[in-house]
Protein backbone atom coordinates (compact mmCIF):
# COMPACT_ATOMS: atom_id res chain seq x y z
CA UNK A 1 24.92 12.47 -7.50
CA UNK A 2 21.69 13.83 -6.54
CA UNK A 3 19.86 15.87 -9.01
CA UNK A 4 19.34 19.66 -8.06
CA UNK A 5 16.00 21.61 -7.38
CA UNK A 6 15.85 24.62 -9.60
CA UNK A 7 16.22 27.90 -8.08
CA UNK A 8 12.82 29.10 -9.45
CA UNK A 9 11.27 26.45 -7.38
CA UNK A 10 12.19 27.36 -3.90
CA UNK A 11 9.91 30.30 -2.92
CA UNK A 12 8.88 30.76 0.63
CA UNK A 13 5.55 28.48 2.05
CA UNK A 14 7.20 25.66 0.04
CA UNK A 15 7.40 22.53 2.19
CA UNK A 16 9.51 19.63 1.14
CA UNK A 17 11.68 16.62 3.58
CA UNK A 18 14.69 16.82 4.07
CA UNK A 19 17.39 15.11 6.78
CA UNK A 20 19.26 17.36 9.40
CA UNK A 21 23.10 17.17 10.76
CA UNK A 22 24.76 19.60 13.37
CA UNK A 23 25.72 22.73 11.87
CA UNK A 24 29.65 21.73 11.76
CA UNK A 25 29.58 26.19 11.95
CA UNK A 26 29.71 26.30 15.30
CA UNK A 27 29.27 30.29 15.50
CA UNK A 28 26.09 30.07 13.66
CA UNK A 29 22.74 30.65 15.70
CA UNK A 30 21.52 27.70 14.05
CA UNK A 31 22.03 24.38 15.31
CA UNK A 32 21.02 21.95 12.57
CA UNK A 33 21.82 21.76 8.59
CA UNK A 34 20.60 20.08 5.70
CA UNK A 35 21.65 19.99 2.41
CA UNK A 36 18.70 17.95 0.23
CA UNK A 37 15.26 18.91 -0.57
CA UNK A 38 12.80 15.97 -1.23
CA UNK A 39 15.82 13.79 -2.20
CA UNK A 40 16.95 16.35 -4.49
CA UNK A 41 20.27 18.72 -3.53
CA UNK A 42 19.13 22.34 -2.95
CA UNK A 43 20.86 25.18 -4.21
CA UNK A 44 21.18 26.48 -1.15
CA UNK A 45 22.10 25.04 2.20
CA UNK A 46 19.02 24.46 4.97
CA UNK A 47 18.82 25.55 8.54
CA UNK A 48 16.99 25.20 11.13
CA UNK A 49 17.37 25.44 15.21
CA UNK A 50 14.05 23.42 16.39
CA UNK A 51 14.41 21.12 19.13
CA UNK A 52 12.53 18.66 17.48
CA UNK A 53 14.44 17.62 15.23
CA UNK A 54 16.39 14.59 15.31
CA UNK A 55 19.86 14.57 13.77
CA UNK A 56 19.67 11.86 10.99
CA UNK A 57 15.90 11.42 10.80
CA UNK A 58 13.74 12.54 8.48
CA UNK A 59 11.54 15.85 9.01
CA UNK A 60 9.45 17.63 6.88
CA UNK A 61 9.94 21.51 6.85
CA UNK A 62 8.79 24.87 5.69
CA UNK A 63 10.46 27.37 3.85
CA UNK A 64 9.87 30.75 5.88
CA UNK A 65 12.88 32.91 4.25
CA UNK A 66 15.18 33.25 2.33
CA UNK A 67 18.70 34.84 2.52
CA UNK A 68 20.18 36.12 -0.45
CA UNK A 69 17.55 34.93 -2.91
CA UNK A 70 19.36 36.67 -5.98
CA UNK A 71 22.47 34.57 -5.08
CA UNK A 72 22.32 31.09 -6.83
CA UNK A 73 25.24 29.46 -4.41
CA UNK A 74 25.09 31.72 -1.47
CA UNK A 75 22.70 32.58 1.72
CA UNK A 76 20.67 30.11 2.82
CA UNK A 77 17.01 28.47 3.18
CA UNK A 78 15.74 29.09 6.99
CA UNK A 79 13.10 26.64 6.95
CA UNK A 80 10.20 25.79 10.17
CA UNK A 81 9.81 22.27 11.52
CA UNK A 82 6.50 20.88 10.96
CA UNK A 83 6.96 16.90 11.71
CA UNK A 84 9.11 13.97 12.01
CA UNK A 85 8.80 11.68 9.56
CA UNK A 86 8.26 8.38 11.14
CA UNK A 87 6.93 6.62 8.10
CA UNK A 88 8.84 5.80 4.90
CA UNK A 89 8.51 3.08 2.21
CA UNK A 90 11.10 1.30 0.40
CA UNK A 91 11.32 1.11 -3.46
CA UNK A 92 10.06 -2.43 -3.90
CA UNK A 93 6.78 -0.97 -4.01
CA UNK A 94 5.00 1.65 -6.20
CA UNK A 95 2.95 4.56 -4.25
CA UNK A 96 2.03 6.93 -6.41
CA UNK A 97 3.84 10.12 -4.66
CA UNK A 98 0.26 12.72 -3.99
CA UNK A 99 -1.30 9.50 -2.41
CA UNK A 100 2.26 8.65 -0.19
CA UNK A 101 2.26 12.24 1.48
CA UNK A 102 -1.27 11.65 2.12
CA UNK A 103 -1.25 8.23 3.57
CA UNK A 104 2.06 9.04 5.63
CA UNK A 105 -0.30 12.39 6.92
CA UNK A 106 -3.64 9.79 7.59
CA UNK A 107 -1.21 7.84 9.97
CA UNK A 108 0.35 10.23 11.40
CA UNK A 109 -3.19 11.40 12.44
CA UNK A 110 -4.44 7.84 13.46
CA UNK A 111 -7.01 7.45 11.37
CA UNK A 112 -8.71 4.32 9.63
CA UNK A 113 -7.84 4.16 5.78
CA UNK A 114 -9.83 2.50 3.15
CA UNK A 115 -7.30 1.08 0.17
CA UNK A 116 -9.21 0.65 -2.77
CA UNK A 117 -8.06 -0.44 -6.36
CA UNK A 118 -8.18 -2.76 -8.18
CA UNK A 119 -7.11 -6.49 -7.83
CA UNK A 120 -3.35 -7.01 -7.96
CA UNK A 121 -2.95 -3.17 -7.20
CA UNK A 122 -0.49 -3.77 -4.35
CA UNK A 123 -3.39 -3.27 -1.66
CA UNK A 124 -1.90 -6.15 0.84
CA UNK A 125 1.14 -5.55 0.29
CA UNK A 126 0.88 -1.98 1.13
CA UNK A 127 -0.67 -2.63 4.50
CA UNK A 128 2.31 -5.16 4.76
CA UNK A 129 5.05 -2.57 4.27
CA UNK A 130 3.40 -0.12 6.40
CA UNK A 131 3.15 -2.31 9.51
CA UNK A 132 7.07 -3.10 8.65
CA UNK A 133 7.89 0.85 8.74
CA UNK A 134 5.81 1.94 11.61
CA UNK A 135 7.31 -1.49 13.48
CA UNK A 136 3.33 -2.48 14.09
CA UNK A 137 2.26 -6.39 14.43
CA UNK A 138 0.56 -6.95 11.12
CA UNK A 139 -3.13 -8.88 11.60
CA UNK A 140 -4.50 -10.24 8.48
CA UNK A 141 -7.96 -11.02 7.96
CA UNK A 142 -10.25 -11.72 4.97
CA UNK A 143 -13.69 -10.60 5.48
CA UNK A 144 -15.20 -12.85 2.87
CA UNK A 145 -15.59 -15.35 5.87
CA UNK A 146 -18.13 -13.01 7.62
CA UNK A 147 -21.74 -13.89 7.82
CA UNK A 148 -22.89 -13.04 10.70
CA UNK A 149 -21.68 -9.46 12.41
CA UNK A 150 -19.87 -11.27 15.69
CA UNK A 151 -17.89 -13.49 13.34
CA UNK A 152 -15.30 -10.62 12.97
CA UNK A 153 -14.44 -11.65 16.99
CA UNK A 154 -15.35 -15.10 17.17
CA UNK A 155 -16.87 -17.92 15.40
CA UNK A 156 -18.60 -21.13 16.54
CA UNK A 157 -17.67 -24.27 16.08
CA UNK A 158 -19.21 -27.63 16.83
CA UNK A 159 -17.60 -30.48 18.17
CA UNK A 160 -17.86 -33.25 20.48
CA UNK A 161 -17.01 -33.42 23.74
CA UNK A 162 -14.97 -36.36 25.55
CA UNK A 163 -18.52 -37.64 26.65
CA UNK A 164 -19.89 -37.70 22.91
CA UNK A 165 -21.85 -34.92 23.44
CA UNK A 166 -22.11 -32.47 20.82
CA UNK A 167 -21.44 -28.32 21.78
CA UNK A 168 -20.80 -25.95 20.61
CA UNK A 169 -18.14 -23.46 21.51
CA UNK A 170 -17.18 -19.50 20.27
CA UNK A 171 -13.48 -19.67 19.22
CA UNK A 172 -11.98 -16.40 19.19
CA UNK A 173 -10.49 -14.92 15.64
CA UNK A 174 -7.06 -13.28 15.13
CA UNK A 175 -8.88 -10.12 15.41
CA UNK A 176 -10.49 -10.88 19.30
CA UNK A 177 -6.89 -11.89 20.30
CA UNK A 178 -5.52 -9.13 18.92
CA UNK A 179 -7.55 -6.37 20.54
CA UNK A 180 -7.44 -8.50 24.21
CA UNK A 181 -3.05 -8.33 23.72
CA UNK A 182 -3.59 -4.70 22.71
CA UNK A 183 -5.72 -4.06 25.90
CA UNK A 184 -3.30 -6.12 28.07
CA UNK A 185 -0.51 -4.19 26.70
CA UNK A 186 -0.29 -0.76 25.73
CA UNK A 187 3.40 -0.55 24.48
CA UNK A 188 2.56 -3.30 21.89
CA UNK A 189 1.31 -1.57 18.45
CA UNK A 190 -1.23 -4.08 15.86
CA UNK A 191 -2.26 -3.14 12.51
CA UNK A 192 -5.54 -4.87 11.70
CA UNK A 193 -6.02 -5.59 7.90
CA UNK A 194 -9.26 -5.63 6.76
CA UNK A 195 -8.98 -7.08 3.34
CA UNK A 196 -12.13 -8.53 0.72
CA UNK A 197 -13.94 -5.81 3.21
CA UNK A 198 -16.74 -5.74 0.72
CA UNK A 199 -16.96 -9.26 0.34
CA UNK A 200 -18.92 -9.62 3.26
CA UNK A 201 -22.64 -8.82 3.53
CA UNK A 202 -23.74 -5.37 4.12
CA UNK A 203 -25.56 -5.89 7.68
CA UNK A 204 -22.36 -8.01 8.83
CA UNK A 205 -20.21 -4.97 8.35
CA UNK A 206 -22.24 -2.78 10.88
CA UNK A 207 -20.59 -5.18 13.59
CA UNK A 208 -17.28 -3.20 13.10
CA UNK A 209 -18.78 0.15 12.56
CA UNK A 210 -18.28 1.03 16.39
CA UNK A 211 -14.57 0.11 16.24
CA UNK A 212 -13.96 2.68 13.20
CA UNK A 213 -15.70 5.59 14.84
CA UNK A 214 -15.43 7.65 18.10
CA UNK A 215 -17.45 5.15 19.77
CA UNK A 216 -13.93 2.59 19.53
CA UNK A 217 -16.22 -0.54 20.64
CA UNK A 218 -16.85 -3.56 20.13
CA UNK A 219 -19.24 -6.75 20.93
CA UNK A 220 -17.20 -9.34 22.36
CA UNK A 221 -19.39 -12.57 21.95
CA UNK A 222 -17.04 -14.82 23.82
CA UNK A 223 -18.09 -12.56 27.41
CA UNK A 224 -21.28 -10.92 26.33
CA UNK A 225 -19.55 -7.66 26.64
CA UNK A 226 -18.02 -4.51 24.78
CA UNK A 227 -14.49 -4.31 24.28
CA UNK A 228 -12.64 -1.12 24.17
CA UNK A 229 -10.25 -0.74 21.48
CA UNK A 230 -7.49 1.08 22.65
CA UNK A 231 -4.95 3.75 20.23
CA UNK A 232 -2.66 1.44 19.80
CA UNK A 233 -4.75 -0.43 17.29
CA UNK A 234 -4.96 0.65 13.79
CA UNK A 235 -7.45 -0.50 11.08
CA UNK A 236 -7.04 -0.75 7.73
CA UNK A 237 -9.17 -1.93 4.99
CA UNK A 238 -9.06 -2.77 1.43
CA UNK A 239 -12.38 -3.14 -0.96
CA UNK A 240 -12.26 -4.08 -5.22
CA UNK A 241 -14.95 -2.28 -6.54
CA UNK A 242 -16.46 -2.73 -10.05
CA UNK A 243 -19.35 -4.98 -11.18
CA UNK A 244 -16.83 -7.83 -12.75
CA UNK A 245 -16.01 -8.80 -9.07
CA UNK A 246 -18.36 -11.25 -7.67
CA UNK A 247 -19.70 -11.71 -4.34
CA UNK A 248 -19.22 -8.29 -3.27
CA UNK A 249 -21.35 -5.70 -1.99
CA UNK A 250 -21.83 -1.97 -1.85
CA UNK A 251 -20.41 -0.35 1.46
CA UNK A 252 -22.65 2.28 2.17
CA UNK A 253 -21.91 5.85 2.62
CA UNK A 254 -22.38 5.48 6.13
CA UNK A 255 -19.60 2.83 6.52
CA UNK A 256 -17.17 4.55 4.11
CA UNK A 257 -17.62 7.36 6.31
CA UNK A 258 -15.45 5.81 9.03
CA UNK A 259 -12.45 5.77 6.55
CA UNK A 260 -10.21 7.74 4.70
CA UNK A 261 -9.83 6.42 1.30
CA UNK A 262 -6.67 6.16 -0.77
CA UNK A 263 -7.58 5.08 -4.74
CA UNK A 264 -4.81 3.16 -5.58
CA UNK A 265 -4.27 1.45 -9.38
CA UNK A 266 -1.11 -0.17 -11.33
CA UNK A 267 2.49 1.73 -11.74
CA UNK A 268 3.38 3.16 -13.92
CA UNK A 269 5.17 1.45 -16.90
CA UNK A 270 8.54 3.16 -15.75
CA UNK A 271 8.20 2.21 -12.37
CA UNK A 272 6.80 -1.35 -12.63
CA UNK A 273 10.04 -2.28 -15.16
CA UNK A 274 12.38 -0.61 -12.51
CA UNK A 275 10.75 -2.76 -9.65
CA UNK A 276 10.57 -5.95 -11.85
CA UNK A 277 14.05 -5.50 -12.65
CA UNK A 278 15.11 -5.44 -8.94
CA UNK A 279 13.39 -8.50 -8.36
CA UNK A 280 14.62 -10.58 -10.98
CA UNK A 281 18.00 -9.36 -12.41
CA UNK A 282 18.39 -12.84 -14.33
CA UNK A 283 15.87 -11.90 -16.76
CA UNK A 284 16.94 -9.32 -19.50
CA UNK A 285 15.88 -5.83 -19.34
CA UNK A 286 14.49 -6.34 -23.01
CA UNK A 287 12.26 -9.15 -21.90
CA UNK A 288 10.89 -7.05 -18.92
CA UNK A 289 9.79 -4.45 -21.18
CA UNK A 290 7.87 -6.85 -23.61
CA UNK A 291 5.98 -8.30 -20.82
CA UNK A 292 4.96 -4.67 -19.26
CA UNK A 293 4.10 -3.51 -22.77
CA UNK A 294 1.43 -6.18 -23.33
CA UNK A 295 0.34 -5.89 -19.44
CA UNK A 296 -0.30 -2.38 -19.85
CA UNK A 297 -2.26 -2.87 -23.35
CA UNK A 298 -4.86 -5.43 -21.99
CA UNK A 299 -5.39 -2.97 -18.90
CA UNK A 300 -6.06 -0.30 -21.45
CA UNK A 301 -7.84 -2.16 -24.06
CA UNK A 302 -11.42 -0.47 -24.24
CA UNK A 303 -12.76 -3.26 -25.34
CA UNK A 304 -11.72 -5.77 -22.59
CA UNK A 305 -11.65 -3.79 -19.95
CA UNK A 306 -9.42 -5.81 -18.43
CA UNK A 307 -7.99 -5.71 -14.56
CA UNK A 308 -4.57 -7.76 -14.89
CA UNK A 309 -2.55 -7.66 -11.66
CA UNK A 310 1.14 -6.98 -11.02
CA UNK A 311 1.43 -10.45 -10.20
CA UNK A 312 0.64 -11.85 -13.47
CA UNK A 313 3.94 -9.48 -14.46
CA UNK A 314 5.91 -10.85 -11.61
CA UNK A 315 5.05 -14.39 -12.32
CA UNK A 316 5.67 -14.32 -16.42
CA UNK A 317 9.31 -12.83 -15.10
CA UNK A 318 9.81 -15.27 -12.01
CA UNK A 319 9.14 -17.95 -14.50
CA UNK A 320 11.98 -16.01 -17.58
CA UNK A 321 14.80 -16.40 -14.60
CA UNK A 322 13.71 -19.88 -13.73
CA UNK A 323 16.50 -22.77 -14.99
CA UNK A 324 14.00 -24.90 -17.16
CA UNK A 325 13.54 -21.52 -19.37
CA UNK A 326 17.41 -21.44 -20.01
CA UNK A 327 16.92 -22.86 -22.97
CA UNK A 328 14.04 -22.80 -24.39
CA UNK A 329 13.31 -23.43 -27.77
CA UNK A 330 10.83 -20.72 -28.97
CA UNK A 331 10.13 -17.27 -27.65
CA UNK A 332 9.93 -17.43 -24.03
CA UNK A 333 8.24 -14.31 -23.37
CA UNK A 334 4.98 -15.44 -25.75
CA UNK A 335 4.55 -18.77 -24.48
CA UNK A 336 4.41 -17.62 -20.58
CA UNK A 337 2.20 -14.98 -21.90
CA UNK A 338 -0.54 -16.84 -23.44
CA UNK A 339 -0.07 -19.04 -20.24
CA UNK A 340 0.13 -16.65 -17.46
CA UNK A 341 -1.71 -13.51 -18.76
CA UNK A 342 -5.03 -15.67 -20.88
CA UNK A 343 -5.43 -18.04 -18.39
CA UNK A 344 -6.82 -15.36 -15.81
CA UNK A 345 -9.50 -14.93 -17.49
CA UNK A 346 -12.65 -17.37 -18.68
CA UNK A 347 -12.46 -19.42 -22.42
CA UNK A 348 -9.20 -20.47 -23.74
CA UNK A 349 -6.16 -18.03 -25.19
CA UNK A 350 -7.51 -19.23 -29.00
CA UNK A 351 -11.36 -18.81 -28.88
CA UNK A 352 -11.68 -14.74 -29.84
CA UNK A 353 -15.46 -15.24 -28.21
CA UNK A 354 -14.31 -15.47 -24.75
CA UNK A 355 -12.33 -13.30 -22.57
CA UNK A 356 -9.29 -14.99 -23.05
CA UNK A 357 -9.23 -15.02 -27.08
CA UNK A 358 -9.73 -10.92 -26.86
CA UNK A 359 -6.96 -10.75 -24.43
CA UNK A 360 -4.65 -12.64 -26.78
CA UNK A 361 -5.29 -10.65 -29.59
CA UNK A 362 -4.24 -7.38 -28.09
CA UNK A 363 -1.02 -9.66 -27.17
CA UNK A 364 -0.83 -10.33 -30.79
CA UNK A 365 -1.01 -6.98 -31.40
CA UNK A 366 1.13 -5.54 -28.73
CA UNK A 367 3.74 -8.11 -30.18
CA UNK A 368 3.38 -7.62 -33.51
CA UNK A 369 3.13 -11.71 -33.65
């Protein structure tokens, strides 16, 4: 049963989700109903008699007044529709929930978003997911192969031709094709997925910069022309800042300026357990915890300073389920630890001078081995 939201909380101006029905009350000037505020059952029953809304589907609303507000189980909420909500993620990933309402408001309002967090942060995925809800045609590509600013549409390549000759030829990038189908055909929807976008060099990047503003242009070097990129494209990009992260480069205030950025970072303990859990139900609860434990001391260590991804978690716990860990002689749980969490990082799990000895110490210590 769903948890309750506590009458001191509803005041009027509060604006929460919620899902509509037909008022079954057919005398009632109000044609839709709802029972559930942010997930949560209110203590008093919603209405609402906007067109808008669509039986079934998510909206988000507005409390404007409310009847009886002395009454704990009588009157109701009479609430304003503000939007649909067309976006929605499921529970096999973590978004923290400030950042969700702002990323569902950011597409809502078409406008390019900047992901950035650190490595293993759920950055890709994310953009993955989103493309899923919002039914888009997900483009991936990894801007650590940009050089030169045209290789975003096209690269060259040399080859030979039946005659021996040697040409070269532009070959057109997942990106070109993209924007061309998008031109061709409005009711198809892409999501372009900028990832690494700071892996490329600085005076590379200002090839995109007209896509991500007003401007919506682009060089294509294939026809010596501009493209226009139509609103059915959207762009997302994903940067890892921080000096341990090589081969990157500053993005410059006038580049982040065409995005809206979303800091994203690891789940929470409670919420990376619950989602590890889902994904492997073969491995014991207790285990899970021991491995998110340790994950969560190296990323807090102070001396490290360590960035240790959600996949080294998933991977230690892929590997627990696995049959040749049946029965294994030993504790599991340490051995894919020193393994799986040390060997990201440079030296060996029992030198203390490199970064792998100091990150099996604070499993040492986390374990009380």
């Amino acid at each position: 049963m769903a948890k309750s939201v506590r009458e001191d909380k509803v005041k009027i101006g509060r604006e929460f989700e919620t899902v509509f029905y037909s008022n079954p009350k057919k005398e009632s000037p109000f044609r839709f109903r709802a029972t559930l505020m942010d997930d949560r059952r209110a203590p008093k029953v919603i209405l609402c008699n906007d067109s808008r809304i669509q039986p079934g589907q998510r909206a988000r609303v507005r409390i404007v007044s409310i009847k009886k507000p002395a009454s704990i189980d009588r009157g109701h909420l009479e609430v304003e529709f503000l939007s649909q909500v067309t976006f929605r993620l499921d529970d096999s990933l973590y978004v923290d929930p400030v950042l969700s309402k702002k990323l569902q408001a950011l597409l809502e309002t078409g406008l390019n978003i900047l992901l950035d967090g650190p490595q293993g942060s759920g950055k890709t995925v994310l953009s993955q997911k989103i493309a899923e809800a919002l039914g888009l045609e997900y483009v991936f590509f990894n801007c650590s192969s940009v050089y030169e600013a045209t290789d975003f549409l096209a690269t060259v390549q040399i080859r030979a031709t039946a005659s021996g000759q040697v040409e070269a030829a532009w070959i057109p990038t997942d990106i070109l094709r993209a924007l061309e189908a998008a031109v061709e055909s409005p009711e198809r929807r892409f999501l372009v997925f900028l990832d690494e976008f700071n892996r490329c060099r600085e005076m590379a990047r200002n090839g995109i910069m007209p896509a991500l503003d007003a401007t919506r242009k682009m060089y294509n070097p294939l026809t010596g022309s501009t493209i226009n990129i139509p609103d059915n494209v959207l762009w997302i990009a994903a940067i890892n800042n921080g000096a341990q992260f090589t081969g990157t480069t500053n993005v410059d205030p006038a580049q982040l300026d065409r995005f809206a950025p979303l800091k994203m970072t690891y789940p929470p303990a409670s919420e990376e357990v619950r989602i590890l859990a889902e994904r492997y139900p073969l491995v014991s609860r207790g285990d899970i915890d021991r491995v998110v434990n340790v994950a969560n001391a190296v990323r807090a260590d102070k001396e490290l300073r360590a960035q240790l991804s959600v996949r080294a978690t998933q991977e230690v716990c892929m590997l627990l389920g696995h049959p040749n860990f049946e029965d294994f002689e030993g504790d599991a749980v340490v051995e894919l630890i020193k393994t799986s969490f040390c060997g990201r990082f440079a030296g060996s799990w029992d030198d203390v001078t490199t970064d792998a000895g100091l990150v099996w110490e604070v499993v040492v210590r986390s374990l009380n081995l």
